[in-house]
PDB file of N, CA and C in Angstrom:
ATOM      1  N   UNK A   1      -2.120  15.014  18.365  1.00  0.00           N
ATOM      2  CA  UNK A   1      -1.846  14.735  16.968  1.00  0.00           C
ATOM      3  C   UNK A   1      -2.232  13.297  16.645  1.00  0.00           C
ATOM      4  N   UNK A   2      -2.851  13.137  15.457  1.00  0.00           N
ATOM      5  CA  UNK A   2      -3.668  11.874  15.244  1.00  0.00           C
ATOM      6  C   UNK A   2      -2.238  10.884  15.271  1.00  0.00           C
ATOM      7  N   UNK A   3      -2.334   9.280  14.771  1.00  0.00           N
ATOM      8  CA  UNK A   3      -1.370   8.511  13.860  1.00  0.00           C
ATOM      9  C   UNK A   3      -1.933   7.771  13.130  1.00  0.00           C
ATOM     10  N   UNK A   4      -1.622   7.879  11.970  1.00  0.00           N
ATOM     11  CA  UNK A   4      -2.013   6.499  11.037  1.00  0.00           C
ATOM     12  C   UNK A   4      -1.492   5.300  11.342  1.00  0.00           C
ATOM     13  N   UNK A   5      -2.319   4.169  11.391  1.00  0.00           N
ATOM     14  CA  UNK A   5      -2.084   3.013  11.038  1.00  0.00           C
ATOM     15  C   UNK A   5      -1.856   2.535   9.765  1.00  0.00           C
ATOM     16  N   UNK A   6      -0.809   1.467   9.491  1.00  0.00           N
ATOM     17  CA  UNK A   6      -1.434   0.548   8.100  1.00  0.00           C
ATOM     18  C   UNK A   6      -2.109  -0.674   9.381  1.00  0.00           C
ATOM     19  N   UNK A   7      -3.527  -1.111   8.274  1.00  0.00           N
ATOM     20  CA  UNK A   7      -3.757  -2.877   8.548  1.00  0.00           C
ATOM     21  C   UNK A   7      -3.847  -2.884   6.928  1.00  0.00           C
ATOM     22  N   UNK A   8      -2.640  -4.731   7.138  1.00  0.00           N
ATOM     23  CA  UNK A   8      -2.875  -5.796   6.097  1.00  0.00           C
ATOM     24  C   UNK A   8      -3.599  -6.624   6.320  1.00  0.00           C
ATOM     25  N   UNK A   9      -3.630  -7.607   5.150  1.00  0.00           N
ATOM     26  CA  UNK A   9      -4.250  -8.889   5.276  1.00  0.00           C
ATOM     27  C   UNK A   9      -5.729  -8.916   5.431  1.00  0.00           C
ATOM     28  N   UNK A  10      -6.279  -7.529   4.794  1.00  0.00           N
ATOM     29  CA  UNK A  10      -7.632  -7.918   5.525  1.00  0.00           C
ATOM     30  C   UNK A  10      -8.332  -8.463   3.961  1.00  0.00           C
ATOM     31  N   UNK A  11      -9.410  -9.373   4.672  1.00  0.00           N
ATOM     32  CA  UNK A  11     -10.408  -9.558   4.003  1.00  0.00           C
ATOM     33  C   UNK A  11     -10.986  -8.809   3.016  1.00  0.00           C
ATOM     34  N   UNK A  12     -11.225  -9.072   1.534  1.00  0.00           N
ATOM     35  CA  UNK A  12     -11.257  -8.360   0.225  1.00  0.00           C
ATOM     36  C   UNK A  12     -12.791  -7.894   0.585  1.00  0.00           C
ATOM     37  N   UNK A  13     -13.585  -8.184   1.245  1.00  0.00           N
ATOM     38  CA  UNK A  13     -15.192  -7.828   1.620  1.00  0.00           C
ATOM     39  C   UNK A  13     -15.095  -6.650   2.310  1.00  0.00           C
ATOM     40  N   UNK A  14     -14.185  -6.391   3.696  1.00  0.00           N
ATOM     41  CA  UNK A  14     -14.174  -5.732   4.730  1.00  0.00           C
ATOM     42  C   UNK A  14     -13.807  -4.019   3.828  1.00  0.00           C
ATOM     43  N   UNK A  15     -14.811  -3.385   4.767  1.00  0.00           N
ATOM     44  CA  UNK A  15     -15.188  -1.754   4.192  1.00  0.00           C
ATOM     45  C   UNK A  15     -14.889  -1.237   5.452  1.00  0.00           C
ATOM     46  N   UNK A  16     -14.240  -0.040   5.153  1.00  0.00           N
ATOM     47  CA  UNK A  16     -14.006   1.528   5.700  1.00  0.00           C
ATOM     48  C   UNK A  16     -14.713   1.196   7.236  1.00  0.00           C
ATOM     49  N   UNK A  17     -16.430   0.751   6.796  1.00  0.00           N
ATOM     50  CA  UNK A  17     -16.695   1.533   8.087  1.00  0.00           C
ATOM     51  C   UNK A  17     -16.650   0.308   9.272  1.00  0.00           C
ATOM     52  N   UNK A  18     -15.911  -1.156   8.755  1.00  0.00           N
ATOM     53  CA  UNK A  18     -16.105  -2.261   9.270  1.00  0.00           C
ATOM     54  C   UNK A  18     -14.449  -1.757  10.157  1.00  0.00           C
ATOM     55  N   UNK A  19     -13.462  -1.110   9.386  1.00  0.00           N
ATOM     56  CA  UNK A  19     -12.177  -0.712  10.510  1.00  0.00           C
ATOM     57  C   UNK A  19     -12.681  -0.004  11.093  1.00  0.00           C
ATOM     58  N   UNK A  20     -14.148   1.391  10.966  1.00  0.00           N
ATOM     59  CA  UNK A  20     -13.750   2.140  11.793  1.00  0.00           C
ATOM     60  C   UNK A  20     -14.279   1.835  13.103  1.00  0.00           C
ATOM     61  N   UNK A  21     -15.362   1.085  12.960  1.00  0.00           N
ATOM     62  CA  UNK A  21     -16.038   0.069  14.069  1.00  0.00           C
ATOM     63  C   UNK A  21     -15.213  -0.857  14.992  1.00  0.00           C
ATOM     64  N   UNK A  22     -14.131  -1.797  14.470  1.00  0.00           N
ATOM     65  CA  UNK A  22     -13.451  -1.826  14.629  1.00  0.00           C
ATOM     66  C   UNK A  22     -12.539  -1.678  15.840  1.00  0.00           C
ATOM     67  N   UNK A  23     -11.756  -0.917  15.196  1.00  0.00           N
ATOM     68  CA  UNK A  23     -10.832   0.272  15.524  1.00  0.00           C
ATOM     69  C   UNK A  23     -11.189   1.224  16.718  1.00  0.00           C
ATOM     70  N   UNK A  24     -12.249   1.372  16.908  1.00  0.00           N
ATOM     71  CA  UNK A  24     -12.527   2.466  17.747  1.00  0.00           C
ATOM     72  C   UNK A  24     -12.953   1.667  18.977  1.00  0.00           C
ATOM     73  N   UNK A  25     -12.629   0.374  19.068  1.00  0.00           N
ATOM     74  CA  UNK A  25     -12.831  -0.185  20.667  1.00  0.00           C
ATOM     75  C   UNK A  25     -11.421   0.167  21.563  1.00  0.00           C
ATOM     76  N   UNK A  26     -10.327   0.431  20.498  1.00  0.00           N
ATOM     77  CA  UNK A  26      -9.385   1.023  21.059  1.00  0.00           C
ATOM     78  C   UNK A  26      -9.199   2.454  21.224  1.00  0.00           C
ATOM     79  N   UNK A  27     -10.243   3.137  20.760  1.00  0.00           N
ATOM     80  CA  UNK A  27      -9.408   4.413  20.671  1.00  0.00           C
ATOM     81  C   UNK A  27     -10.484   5.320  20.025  1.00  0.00           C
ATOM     82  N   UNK A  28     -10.136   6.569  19.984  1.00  0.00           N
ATOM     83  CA  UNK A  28     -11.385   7.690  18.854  1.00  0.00           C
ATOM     84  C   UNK A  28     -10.542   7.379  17.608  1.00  0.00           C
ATOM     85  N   UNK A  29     -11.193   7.155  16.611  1.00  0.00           N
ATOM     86  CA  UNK A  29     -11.078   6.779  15.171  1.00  0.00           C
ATOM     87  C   UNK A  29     -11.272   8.276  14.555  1.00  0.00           C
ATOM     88  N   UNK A  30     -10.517   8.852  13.789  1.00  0.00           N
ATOM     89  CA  UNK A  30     -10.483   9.998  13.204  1.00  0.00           C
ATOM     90  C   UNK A  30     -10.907   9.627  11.258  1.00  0.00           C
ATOM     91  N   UNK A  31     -10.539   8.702  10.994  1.00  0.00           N
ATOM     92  CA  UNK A  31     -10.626   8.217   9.783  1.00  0.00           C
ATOM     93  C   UNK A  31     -10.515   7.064   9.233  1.00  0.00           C
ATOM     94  N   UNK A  32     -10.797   5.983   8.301  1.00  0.00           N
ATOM     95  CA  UNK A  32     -10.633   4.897   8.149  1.00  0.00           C
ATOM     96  C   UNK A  32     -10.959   4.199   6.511  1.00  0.00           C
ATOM     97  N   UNK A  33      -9.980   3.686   5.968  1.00  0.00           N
ATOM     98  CA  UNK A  33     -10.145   3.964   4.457  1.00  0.00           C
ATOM     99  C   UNK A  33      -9.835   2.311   4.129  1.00  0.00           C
ATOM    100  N   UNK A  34     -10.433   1.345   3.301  1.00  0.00           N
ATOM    101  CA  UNK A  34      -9.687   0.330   2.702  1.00  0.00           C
ATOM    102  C   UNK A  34      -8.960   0.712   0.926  1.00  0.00           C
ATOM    103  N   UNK A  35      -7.854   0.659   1.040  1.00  0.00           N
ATOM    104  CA  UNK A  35      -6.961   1.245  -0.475  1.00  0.00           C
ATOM    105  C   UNK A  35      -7.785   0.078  -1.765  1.00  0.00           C
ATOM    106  N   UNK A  36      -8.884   0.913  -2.637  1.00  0.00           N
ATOM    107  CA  UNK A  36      -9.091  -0.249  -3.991  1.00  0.00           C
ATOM    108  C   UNK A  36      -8.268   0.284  -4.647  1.00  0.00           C
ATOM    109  N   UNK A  37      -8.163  -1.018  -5.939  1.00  0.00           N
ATOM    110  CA  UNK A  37      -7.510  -1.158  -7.056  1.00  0.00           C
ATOM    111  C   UNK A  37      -8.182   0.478  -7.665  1.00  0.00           C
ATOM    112  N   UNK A  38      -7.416   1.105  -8.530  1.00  0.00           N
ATOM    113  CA  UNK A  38      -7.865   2.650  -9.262  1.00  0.00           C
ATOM    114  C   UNK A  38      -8.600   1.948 -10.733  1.00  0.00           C
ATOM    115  N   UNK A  39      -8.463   0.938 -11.144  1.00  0.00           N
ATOM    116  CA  UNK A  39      -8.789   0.351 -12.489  1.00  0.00           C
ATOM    117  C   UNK A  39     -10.333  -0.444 -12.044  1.00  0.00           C
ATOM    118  N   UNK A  40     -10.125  -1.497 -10.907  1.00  0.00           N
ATOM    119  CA  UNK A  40     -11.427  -2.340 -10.927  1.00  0.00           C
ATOM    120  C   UNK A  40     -12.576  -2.038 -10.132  1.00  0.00           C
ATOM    121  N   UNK A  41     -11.337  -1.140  -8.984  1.00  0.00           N
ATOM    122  CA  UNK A  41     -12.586  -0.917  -7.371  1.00  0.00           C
ATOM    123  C   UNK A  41     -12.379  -1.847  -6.461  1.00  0.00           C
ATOM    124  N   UNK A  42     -12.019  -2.792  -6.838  1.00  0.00           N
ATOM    125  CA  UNK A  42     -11.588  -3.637  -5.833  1.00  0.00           C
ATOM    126  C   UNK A  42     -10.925  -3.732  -4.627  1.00  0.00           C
ATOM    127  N   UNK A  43     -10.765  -4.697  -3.533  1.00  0.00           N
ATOM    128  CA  UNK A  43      -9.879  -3.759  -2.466  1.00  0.00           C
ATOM    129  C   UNK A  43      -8.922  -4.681  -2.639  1.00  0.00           C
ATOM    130  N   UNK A  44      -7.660  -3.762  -2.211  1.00  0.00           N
ATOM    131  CA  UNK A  44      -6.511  -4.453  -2.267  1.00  0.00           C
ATOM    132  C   UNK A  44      -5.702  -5.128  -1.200  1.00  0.00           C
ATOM    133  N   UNK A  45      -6.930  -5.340  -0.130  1.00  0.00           N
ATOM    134  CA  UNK A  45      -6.705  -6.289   0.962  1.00  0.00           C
ATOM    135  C   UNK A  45      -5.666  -5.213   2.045  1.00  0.00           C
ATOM    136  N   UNK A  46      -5.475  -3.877   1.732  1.00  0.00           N
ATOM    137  CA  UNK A  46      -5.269  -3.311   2.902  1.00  0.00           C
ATOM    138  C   UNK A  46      -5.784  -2.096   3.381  1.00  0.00           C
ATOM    139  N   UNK A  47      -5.638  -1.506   4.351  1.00  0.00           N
ATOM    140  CA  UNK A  47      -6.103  -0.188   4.658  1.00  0.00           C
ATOM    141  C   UNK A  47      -5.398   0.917   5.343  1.00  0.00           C
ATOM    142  N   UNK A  48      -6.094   1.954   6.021  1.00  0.00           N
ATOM    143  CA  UNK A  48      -5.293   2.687   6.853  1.00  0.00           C
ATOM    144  C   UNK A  48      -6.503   3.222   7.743  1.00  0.00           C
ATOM    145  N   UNK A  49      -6.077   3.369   9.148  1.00  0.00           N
ATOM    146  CA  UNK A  49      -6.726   4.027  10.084  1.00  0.00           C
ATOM    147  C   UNK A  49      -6.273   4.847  10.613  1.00  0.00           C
ATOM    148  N   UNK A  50      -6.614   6.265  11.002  1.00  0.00           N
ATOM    149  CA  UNK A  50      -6.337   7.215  11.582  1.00  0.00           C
ATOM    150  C   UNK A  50      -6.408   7.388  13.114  1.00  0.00           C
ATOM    151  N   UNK A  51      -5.524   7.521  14.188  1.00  0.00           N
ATOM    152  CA  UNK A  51      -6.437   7.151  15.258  1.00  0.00           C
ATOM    153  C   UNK A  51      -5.920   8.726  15.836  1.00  0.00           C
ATOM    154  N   UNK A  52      -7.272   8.873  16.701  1.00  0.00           N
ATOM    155  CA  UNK A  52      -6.777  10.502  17.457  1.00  0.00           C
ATOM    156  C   UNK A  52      -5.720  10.652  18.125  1.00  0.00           C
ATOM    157  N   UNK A  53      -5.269  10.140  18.899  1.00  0.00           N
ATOM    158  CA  UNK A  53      -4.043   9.741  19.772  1.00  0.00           C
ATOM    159  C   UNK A  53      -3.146   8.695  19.906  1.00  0.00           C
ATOM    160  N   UNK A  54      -2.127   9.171  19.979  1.00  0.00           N
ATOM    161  CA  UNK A  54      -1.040   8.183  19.949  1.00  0.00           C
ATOM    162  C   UNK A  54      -1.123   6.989  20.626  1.00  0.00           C
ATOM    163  N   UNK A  55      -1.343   7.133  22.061  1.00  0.00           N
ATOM    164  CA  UNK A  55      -2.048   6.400  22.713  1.00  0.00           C
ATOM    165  C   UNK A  55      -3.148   5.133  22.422  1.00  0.00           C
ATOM    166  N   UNK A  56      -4.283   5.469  21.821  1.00  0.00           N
ATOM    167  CA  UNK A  56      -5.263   5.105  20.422  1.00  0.00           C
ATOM    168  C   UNK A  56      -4.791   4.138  19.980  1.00  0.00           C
ATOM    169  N   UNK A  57      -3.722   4.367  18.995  1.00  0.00           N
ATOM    170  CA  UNK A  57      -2.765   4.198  17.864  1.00  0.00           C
ATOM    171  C   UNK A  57      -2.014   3.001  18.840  1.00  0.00           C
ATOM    172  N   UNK A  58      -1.131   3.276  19.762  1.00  0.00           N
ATOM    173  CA  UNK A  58      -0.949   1.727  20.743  1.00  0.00           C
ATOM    174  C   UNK A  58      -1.348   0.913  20.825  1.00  0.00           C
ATOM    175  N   UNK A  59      -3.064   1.574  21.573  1.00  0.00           N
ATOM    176  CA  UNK A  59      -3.689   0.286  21.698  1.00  0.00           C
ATOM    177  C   UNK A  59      -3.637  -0.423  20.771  1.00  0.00           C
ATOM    178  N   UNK A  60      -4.042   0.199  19.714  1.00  0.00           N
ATOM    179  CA  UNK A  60      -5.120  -0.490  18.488  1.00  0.00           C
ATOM    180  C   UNK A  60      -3.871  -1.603  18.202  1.00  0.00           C
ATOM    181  N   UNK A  61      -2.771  -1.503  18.168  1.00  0.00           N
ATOM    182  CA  UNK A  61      -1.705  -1.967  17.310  1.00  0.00           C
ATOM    183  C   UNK A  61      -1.419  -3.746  18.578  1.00  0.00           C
ATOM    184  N   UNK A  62      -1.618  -3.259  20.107  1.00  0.00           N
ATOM    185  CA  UNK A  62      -1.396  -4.299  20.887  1.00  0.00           C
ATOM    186  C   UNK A  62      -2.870  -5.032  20.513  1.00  0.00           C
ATOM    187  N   UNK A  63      -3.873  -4.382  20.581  1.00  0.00           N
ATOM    188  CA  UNK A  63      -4.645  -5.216  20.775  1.00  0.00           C
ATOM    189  C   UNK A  63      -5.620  -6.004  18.936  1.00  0.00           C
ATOM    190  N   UNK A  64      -4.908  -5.719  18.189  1.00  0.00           N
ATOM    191  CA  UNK A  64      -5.423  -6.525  16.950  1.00  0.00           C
ATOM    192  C   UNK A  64      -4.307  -6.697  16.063  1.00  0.00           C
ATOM    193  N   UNK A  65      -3.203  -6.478  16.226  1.00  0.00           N
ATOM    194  CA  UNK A  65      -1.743  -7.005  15.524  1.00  0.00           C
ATOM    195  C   UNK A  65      -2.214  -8.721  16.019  1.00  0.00           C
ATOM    196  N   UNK A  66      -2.228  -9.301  14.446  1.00  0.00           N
ATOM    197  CA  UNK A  66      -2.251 -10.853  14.809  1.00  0.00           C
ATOM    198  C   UNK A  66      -3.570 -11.453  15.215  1.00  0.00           C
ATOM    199  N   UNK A  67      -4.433 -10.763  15.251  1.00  0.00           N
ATOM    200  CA  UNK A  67      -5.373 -10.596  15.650  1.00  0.00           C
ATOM    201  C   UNK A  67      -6.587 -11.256  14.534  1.00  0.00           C
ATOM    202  N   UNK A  68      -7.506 -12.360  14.185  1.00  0.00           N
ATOM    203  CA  UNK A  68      -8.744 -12.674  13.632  1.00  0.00           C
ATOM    204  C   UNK A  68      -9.289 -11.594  13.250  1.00  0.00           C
ATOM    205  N   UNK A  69      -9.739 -11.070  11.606  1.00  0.00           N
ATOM    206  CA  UNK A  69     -10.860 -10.365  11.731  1.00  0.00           C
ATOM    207  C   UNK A  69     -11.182 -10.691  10.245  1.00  0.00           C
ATOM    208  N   UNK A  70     -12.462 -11.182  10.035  1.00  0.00           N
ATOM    209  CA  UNK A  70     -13.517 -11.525   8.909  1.00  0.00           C
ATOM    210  C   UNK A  70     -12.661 -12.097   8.368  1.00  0.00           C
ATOM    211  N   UNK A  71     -12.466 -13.387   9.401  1.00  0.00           N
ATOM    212  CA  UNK A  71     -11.448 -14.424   8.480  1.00  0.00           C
ATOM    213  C   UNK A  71      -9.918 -14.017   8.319  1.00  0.00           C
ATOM    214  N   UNK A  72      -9.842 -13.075   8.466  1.00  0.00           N
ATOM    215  CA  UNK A  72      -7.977 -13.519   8.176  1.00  0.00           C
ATOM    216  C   UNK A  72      -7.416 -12.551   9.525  1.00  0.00           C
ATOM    217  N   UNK A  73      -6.112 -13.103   9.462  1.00  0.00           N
ATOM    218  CA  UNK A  73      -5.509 -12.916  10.451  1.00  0.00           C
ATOM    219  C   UNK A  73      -4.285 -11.149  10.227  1.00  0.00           C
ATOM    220  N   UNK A  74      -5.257 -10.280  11.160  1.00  0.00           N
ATOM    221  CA  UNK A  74      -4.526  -8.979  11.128  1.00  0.00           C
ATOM    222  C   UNK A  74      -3.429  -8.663  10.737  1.00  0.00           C
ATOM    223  N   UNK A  75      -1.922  -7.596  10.239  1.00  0.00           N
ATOM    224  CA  UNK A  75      -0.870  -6.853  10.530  1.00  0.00           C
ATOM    225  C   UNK A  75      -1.352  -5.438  10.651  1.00  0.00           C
ATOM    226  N   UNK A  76      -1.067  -5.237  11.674  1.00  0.00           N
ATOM    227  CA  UNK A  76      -1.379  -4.128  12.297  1.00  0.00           C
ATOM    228  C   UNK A  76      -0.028  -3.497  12.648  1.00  0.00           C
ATOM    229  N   UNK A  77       0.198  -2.069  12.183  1.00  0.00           N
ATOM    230  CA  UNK A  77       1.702  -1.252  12.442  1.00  0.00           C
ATOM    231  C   UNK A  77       1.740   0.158  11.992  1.00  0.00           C
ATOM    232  N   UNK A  78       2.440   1.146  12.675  1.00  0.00           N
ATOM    233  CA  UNK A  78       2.294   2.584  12.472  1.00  0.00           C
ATOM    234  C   UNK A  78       2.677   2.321  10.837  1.00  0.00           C
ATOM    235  N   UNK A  79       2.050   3.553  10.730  1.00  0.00           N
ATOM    236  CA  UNK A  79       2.153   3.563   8.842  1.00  0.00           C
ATOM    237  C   UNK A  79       3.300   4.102   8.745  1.00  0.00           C
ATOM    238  N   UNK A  80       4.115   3.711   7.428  1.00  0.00           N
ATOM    239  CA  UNK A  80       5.362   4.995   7.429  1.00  0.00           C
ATOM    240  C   UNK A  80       4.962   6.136   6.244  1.00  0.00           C
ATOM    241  N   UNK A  81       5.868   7.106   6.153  1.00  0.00           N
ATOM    242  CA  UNK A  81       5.237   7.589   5.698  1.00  0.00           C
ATOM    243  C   UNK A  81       5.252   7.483   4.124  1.00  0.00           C
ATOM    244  N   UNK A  82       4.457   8.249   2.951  1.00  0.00           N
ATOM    245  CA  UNK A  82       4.154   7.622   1.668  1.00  0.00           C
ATOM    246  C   UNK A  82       5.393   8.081   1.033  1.00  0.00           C
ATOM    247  N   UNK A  83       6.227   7.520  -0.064  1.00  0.00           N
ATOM    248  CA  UNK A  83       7.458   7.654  -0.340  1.00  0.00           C
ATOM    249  C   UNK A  83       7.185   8.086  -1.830  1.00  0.00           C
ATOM    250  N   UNK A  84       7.520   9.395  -1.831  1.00  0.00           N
ATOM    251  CA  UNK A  84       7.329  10.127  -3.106  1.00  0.00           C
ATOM    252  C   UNK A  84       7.988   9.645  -4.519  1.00  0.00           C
ATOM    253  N   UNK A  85       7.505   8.886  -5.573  1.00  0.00           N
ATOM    254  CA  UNK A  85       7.781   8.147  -6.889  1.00  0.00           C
ATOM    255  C   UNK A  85       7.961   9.084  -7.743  1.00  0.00           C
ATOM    256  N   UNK A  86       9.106   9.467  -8.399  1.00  0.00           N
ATOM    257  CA  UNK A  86       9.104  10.251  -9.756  1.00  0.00           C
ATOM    258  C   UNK A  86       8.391  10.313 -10.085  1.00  0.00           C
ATOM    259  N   UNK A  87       8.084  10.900 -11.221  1.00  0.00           N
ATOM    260  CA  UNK A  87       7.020  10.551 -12.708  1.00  0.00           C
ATOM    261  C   UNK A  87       7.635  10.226 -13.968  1.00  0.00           C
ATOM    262  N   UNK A  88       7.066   9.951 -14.725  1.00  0.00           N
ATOM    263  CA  UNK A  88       7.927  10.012 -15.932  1.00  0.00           C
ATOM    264  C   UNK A  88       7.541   8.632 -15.956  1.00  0.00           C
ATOM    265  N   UNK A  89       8.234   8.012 -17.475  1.00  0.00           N
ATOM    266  CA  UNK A  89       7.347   6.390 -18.032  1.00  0.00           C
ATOM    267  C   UNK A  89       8.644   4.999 -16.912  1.00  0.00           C
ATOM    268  N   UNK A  90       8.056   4.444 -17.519  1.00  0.00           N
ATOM    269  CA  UNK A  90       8.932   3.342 -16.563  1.00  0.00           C
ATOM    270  C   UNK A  90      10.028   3.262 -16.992  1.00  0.00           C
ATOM    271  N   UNK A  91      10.852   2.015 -16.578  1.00  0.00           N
ATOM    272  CA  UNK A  91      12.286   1.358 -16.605  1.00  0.00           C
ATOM    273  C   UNK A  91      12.982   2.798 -16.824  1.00  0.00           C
ATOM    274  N   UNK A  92      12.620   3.643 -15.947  1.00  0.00           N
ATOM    275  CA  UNK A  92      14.043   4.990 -15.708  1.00  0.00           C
ATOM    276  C   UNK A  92      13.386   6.254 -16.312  1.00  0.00           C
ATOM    277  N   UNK A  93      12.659   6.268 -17.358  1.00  0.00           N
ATOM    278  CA  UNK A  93      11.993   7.072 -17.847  1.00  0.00           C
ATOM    279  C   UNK A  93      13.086   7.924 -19.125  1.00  0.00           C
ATOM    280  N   UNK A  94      12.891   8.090 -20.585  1.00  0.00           N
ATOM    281  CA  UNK A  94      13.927   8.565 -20.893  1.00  0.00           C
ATOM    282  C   UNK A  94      14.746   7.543 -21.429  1.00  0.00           C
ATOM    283  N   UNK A  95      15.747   8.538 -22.223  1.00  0.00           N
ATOM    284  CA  UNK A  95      16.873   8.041 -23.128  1.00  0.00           C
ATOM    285  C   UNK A  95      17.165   7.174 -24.084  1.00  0.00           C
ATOM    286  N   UNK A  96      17.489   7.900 -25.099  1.00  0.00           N
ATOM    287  CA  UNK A  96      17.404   7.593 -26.886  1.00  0.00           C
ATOM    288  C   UNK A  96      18.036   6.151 -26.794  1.00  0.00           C
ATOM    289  N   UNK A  97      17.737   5.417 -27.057  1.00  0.00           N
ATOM    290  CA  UNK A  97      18.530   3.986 -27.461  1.00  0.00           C
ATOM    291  C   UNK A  97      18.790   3.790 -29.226  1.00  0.00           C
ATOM    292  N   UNK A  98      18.211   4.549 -29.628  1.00  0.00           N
ATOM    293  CA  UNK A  98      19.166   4.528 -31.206  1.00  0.00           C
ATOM    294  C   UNK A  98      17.847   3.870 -31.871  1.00  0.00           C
ATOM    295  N   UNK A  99      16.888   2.899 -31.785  1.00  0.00           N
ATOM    296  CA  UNK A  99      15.511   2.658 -32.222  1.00  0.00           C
ATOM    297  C   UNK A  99      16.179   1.254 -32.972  1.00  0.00           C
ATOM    298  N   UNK A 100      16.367   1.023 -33.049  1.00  0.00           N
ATOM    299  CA  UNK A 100      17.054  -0.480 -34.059  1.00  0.00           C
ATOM    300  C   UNK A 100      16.325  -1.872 -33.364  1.00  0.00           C
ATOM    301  N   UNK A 101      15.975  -2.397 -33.630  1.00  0.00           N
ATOM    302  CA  UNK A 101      15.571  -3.189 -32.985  1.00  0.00           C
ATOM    303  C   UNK A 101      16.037  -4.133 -31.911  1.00  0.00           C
ATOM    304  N   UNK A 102      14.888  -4.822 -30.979  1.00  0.00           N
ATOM    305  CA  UNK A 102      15.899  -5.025 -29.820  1.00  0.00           C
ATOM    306  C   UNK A 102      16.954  -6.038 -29.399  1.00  0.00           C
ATOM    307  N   UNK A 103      17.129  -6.231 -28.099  1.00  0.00           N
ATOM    308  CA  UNK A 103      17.874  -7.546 -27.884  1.00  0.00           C
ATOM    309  C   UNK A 103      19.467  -7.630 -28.228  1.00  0.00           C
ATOM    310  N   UNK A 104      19.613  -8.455 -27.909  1.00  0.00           N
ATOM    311  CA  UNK A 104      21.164  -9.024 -28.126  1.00  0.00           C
ATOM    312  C   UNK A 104      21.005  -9.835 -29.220  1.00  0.00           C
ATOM    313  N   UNK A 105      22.453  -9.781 -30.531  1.00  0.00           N
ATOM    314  CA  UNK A 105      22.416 -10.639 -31.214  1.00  0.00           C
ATOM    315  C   UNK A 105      20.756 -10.325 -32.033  1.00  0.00           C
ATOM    316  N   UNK A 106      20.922 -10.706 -33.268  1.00  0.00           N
ATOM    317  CA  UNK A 106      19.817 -10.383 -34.321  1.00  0.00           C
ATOM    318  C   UNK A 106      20.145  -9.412 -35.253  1.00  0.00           C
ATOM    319  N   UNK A 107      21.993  -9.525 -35.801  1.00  0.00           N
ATOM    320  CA  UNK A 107      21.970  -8.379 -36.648  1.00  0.00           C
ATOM    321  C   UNK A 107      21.866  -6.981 -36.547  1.00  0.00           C
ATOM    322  N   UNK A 108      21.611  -5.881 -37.612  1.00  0.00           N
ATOM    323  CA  UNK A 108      21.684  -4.382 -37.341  1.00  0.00           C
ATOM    324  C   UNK A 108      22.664  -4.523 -36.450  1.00  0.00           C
ATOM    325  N   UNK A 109      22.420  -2.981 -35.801  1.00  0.00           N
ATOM    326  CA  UNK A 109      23.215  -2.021 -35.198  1.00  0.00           C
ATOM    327  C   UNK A 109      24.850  -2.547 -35.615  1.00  0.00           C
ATOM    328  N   UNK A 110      25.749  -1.844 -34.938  1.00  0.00           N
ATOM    329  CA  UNK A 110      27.040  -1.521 -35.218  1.00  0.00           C
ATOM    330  C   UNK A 110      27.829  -2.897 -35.196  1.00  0.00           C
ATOM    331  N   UNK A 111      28.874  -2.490 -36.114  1.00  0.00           N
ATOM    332  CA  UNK A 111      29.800  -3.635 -36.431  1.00  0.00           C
ATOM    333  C   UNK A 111      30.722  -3.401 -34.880  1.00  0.00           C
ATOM    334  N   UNK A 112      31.394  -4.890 -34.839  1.00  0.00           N
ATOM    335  CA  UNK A 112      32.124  -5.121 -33.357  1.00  0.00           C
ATOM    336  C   UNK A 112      33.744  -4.165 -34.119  1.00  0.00           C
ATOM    337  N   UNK A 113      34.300  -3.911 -32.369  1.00  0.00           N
ATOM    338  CA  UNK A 113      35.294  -3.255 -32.367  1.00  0.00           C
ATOM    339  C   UNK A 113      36.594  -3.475 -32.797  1.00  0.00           C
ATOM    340  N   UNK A 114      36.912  -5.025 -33.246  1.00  0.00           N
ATOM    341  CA  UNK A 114      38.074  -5.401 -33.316  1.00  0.00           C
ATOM    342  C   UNK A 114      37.880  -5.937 -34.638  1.00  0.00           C
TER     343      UNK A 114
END
C-alpha cells in the first residue's frame, strides 16, 4: 500500500517532476504533485508525494526532512489525511440577522430592555 507524503517549504519554481526525481532516490515514486493557487496557477510552495511503500515513505522522510532543495530548506512528514470542510458561505453559513444595518451602536434596531 502506497503513503503519501506532505513536503513544505519548497521553492515556488520546483515542479511535480523535480519531487518525483527527487523522491525516488529513496524509494518507487507512485505520484508527485506541487498544490497551485486554483485562481493564479501559482504554486503554493507545497506538495505531496506518493511513495509505493511504506518503507519508501521512511526513507524519503529520514533522508530529506530538513534537508536543502532548490534553495530552501525541506519539511518532509506523512500526510494526514484531507479533513472534510462543510459547504455553505462563510462565517457559519446561514442565519437571518434581521438586515438592519451593522455593528454595535449606530441607532436602528430595537430599543434597550430597561
Amino acid at each position: 500500500m502506497s503513503t503519501r507524503l506532505y513536503v513544505g517549504n519548497l521553492n515556488f519554481r520546483t515542479t511535480g517532476d523535480e519531487l518525483r526525481e527527487l523522491f525516488s532516490q529513496a524509494g518507487e515514486v507512485e505520484n508527485a504533485s506541487v498544490v497551485e493557487d486554483r485562481d493564479t496557477g501559482r504554486s503554493r510552495g507545497f506538495g505531496f508525494v506518493e511513495m509505493a511503500t511504506s518503507e519508501g515513505a521512511t526513507a524519503a522522510i529520514e533522508q530529506f526532512n530538513g534537508k536543502e532543495f532548490n534553495g530552501r530548506t525541506l519539511t518532509v512528514n506523512e500526510a494526514r489525511p484531507r479533513v472534510e470542510r462543510g459547504g455553505g458561505g462563510g462565517y457559519g453559513g446561514g442565519g437571518d440577522r434581521g438586515g438592519r444595518g451593522g455593528g454595535y451602536g449606530g441607532g436602528g434596531g430595537r430599543e434597550p430592555r430597561w
